[in-house]
C-alpha atoms as a PDB file:
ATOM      1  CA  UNK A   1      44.971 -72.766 -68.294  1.00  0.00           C
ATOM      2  CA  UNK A   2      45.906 -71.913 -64.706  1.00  0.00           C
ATOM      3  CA  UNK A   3      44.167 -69.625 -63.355  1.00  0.00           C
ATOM      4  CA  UNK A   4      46.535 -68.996 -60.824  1.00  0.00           C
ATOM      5  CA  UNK A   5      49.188 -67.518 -62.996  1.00  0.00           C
ATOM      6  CA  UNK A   6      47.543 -65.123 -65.178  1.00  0.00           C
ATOM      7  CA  UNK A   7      48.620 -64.702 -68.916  1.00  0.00           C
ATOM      8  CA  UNK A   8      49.717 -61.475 -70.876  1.00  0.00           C
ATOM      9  CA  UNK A   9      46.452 -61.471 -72.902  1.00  0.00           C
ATOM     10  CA  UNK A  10      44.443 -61.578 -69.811  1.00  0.00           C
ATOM     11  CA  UNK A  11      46.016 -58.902 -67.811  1.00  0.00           C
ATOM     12  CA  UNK A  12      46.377 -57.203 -71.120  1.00  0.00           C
ATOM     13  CA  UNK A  13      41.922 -57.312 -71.670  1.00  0.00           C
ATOM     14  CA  UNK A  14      41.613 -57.002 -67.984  1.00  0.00           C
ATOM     15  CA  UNK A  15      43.497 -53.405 -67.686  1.00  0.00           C
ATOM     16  CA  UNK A  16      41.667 -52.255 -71.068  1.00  0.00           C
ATOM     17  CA  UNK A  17      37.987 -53.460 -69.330  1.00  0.00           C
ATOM     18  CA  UNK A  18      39.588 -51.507 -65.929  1.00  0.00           C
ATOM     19  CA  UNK A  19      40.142 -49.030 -68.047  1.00  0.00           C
ATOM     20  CA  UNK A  20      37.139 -47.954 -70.049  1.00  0.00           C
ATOM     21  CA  UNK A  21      35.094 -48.494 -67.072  1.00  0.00           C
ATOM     22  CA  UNK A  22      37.095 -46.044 -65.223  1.00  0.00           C
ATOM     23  CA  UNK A  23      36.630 -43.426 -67.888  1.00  0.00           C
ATOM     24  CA  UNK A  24      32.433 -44.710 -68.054  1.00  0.00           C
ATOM     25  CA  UNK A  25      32.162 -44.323 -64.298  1.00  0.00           C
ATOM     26  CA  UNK A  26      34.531 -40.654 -64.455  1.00  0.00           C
ATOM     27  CA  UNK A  27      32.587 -39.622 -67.134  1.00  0.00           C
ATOM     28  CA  UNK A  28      28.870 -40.707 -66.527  1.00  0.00           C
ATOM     29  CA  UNK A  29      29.091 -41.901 -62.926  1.00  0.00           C
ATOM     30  CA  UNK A  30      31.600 -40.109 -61.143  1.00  0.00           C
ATOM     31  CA  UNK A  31      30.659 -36.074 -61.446  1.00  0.00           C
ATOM     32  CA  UNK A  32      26.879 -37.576 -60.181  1.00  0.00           C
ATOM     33  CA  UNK A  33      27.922 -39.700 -57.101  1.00  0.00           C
ATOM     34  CA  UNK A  34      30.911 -36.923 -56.140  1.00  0.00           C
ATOM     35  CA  UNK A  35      27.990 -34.183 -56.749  1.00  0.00           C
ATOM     36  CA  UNK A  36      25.895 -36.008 -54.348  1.00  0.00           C
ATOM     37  CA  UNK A  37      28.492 -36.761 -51.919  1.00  0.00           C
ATOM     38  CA  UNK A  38      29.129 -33.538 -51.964  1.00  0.00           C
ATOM     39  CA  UNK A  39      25.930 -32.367 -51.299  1.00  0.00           C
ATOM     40  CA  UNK A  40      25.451 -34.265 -48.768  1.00  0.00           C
ATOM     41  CA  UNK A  41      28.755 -32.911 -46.988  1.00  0.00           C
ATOM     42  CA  UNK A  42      27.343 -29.572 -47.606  1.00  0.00           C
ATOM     43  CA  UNK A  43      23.960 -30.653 -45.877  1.00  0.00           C
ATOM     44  CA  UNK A  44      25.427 -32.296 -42.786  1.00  0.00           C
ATOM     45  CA  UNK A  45      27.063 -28.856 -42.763  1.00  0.00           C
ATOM     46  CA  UNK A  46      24.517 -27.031 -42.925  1.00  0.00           C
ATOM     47  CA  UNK A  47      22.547 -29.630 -40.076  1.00  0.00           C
ATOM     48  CA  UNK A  48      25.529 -29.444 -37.813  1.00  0.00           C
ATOM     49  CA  UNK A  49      25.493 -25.526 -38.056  1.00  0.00           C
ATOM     50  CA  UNK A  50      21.991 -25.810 -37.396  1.00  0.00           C
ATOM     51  CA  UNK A  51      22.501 -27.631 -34.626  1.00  0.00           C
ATOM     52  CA  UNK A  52      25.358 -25.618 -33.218  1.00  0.00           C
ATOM     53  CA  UNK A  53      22.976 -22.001 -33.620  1.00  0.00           C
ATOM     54  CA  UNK A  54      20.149 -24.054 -31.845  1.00  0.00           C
ATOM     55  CA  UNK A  55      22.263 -25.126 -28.946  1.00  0.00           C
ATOM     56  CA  UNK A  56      23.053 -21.366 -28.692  1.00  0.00           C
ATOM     57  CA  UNK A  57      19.791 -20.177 -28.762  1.00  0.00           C
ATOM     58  CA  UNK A  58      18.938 -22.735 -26.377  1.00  0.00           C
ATOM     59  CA  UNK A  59      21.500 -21.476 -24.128  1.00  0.00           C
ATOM     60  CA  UNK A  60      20.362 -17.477 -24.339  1.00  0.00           C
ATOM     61  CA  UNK A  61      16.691 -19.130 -24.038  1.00  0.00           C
ATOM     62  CA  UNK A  62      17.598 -21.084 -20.608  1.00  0.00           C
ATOM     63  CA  UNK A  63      19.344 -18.039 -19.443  1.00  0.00           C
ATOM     64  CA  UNK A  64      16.600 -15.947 -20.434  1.00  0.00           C
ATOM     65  CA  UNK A  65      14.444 -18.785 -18.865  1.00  0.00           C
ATOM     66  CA  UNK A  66      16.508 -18.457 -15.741  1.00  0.00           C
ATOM     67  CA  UNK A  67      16.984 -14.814 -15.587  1.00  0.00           C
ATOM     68  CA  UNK A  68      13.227 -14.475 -15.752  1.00  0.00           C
ATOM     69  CA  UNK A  69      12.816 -17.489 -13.186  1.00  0.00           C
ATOM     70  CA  UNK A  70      14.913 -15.007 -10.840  1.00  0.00           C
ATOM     71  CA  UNK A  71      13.242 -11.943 -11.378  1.00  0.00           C
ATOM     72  CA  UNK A  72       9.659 -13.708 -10.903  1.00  0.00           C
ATOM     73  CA  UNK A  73      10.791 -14.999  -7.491  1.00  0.00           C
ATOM     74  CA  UNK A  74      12.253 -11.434  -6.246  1.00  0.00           C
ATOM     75  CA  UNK A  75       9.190 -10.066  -7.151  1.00  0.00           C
ATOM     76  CA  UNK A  76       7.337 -13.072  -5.496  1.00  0.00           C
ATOM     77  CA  UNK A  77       9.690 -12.445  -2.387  1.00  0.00           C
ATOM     78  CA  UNK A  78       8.778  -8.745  -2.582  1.00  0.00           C
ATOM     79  CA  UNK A  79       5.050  -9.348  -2.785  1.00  0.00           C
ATOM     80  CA  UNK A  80       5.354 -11.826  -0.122  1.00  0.00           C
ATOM     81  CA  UNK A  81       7.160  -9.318   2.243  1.00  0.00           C
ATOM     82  CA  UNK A  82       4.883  -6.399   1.273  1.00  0.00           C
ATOM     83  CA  UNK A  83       1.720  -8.844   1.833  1.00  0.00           C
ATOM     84  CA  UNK A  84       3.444  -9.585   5.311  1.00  0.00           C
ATOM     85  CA  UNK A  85       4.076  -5.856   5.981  1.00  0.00           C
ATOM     86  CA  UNK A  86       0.556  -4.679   5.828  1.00  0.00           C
ATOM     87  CA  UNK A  87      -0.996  -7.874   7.548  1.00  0.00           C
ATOM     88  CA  UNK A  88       1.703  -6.650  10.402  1.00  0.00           C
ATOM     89  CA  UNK A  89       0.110  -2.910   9.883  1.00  0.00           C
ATOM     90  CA  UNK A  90      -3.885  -4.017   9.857  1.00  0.00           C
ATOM     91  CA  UNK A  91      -3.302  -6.593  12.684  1.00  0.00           C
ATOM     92  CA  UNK A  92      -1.406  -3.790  14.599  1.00  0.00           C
ATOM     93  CA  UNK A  93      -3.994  -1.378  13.986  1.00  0.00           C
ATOM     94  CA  UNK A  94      -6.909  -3.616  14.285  1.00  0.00           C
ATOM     95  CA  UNK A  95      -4.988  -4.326  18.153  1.00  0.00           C
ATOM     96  CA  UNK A  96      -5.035  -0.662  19.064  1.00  0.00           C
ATOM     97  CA  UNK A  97      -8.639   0.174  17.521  1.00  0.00           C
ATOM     98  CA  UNK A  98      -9.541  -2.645  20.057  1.00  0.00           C
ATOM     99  CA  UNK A  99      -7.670  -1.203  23.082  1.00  0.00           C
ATOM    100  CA  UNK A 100      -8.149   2.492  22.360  1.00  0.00           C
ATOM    101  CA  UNK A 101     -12.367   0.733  22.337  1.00  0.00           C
ATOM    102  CA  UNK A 102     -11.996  -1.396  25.178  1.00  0.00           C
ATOM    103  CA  UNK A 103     -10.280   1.879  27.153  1.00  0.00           C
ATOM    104  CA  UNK A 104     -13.442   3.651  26.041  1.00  0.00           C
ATOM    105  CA  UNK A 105     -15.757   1.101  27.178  1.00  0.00           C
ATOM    106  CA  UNK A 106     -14.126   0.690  30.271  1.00  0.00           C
ATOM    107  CA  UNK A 107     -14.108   4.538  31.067  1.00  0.00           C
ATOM    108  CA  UNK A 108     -18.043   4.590  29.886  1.00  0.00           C
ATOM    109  CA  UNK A 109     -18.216   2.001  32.501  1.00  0.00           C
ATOM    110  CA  UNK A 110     -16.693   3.602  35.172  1.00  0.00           C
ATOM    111  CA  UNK A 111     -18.246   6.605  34.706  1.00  0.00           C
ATOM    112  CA  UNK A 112     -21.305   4.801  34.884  1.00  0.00           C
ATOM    113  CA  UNK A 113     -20.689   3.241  37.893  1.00  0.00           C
ATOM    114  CA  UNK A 114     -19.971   6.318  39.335  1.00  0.00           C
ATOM    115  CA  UNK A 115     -22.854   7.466  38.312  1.00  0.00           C
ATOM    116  CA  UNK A 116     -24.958   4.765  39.754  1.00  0.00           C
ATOM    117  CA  UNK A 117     -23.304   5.193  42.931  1.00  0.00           C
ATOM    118  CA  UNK A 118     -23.314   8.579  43.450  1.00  0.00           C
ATOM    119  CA  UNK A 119     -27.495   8.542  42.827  1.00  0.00           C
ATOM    120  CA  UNK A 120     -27.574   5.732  44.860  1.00  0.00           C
ATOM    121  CA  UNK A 121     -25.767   7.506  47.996  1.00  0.00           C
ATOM    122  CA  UNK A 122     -27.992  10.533  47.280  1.00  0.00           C
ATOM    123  CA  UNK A 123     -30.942   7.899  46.672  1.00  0.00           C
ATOM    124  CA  UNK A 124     -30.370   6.911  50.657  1.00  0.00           C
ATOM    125  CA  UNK A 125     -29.271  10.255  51.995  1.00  0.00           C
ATOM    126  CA  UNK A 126     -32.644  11.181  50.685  1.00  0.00           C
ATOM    127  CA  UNK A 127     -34.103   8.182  52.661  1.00  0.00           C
ATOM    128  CA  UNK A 128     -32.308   8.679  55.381  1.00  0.00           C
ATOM    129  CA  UNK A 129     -33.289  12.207  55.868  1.00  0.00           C
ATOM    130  CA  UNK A 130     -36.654  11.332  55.197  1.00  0.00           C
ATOM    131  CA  UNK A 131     -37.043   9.072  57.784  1.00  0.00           C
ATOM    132  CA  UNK A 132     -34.872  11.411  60.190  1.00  0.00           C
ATOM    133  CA  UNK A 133     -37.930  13.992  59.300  1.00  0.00           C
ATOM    134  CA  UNK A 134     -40.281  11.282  60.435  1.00  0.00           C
ATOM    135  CA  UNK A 135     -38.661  10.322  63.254  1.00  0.00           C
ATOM    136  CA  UNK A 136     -38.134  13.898  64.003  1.00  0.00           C
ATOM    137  CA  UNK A 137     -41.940  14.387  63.680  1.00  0.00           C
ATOM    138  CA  UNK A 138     -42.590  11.477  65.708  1.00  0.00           C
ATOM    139  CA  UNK A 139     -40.628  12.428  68.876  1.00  0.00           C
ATOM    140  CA  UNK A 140     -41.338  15.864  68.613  1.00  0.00           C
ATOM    141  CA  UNK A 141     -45.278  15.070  68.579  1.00  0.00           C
ATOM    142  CA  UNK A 142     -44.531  12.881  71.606  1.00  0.00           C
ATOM    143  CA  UNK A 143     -42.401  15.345  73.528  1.00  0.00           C
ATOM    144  CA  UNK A 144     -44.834  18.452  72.130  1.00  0.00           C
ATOM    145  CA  UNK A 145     -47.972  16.479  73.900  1.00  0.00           C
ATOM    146  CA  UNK A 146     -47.403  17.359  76.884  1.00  0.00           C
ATOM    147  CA  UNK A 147     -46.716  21.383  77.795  1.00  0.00           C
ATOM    148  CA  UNK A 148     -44.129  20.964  80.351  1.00  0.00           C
ATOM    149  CA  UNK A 149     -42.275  18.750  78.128  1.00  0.00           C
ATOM    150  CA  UNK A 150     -42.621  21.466  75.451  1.00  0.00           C
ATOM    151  CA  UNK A 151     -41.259  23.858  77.898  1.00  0.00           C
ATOM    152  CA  UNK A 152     -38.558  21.780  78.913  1.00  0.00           C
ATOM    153  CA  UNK A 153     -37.763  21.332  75.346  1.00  0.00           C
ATOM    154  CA  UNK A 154     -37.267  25.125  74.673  1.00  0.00           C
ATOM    155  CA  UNK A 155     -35.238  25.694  77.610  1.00  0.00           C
ATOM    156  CA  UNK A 156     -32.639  23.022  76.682  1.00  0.00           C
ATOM    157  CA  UNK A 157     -32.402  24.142  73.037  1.00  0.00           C
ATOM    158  CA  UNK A 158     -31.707  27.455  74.652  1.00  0.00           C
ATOM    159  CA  UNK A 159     -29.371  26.387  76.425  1.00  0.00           C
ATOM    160  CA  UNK A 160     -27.590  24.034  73.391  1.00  0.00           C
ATOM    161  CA  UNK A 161     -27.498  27.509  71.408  1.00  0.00           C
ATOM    162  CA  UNK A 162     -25.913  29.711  74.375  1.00  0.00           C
ATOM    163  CA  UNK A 163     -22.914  26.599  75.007  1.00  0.00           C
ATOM    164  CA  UNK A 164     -22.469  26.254  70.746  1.00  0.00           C
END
């Protein structure tokens, strides 16, 4: 027997095996494995549908992510500008508190100076009329000693008062 050239009988046996195994494996085997195949079509499905919604809601969750990414830096930028807009206003106000002060110190100043001054000129024109009165005295005691001199004395202020 060649095995090469298969006989009659052998095919015959051979397609009658093929066969009955093919109506076994349709009948037993094939409605299982073509259930599960199935299934498993149907889950990859379902996976790759899951995976497509997830991509979109990861999409609408990084534009939600970026969309409240913007908003928190306008409202960052707009906190930052009003934080810069009242340091402007207290540094501005704290500048002319301190010059409308400094004006007021330097007019208490001044008029304190003035003050000083003026009681010191009326400090000395007291001092000098005081010792004018003494020196008055003085003179007048000398030129008084004597009674001519005190005659003389009259006559020339009598005379002062008739030229005035």
């Amino acid at each position: 027997m060649d095995l090469i050239t298969p006989e009659f009988g052998l095919v015959f046996w051979t397609a009658i095996t093929f066969l009955i195994l093919l109506f076994i494996l349709r009948k037993f085997a094939w409605g299982p494995i073509l259930g599960a195949v199935s299934d498993r079509e149907e889950s990859i499905k379902n996976a790759l549908d899951s995976a497509e919604e997830a991509k979109k809601e990861m999409q609408n969750l990084q534009a939600d992510n970026e969309r409240i990414l913007k908003e928190a830096r306008a409202e960052r930028d707009a906190m930052l500008k009003e934080a810069r807009e009242l340091k402007e206003g207290i540094v501005s106000d704290a500048k002319e508190q301190a010059k409308l002060e400094g004006d007021k110190m330097l007019k208490q100043a001044q008029a304190a100076i003035e003050s000083e001054k003026k009681a010191a000129v009326a400090d000395i024109k007291a001092q000098v009329a005081n010792l004018s009165v003494e020196i008055a005295e003085k003179v007048i005691k000398e030129e008084l000693s004597d009674k001519k001199k005190q005659l003389k004395l009259v006559d020339e202020m009598l005379g002062d008062i008739k030229l005035n």
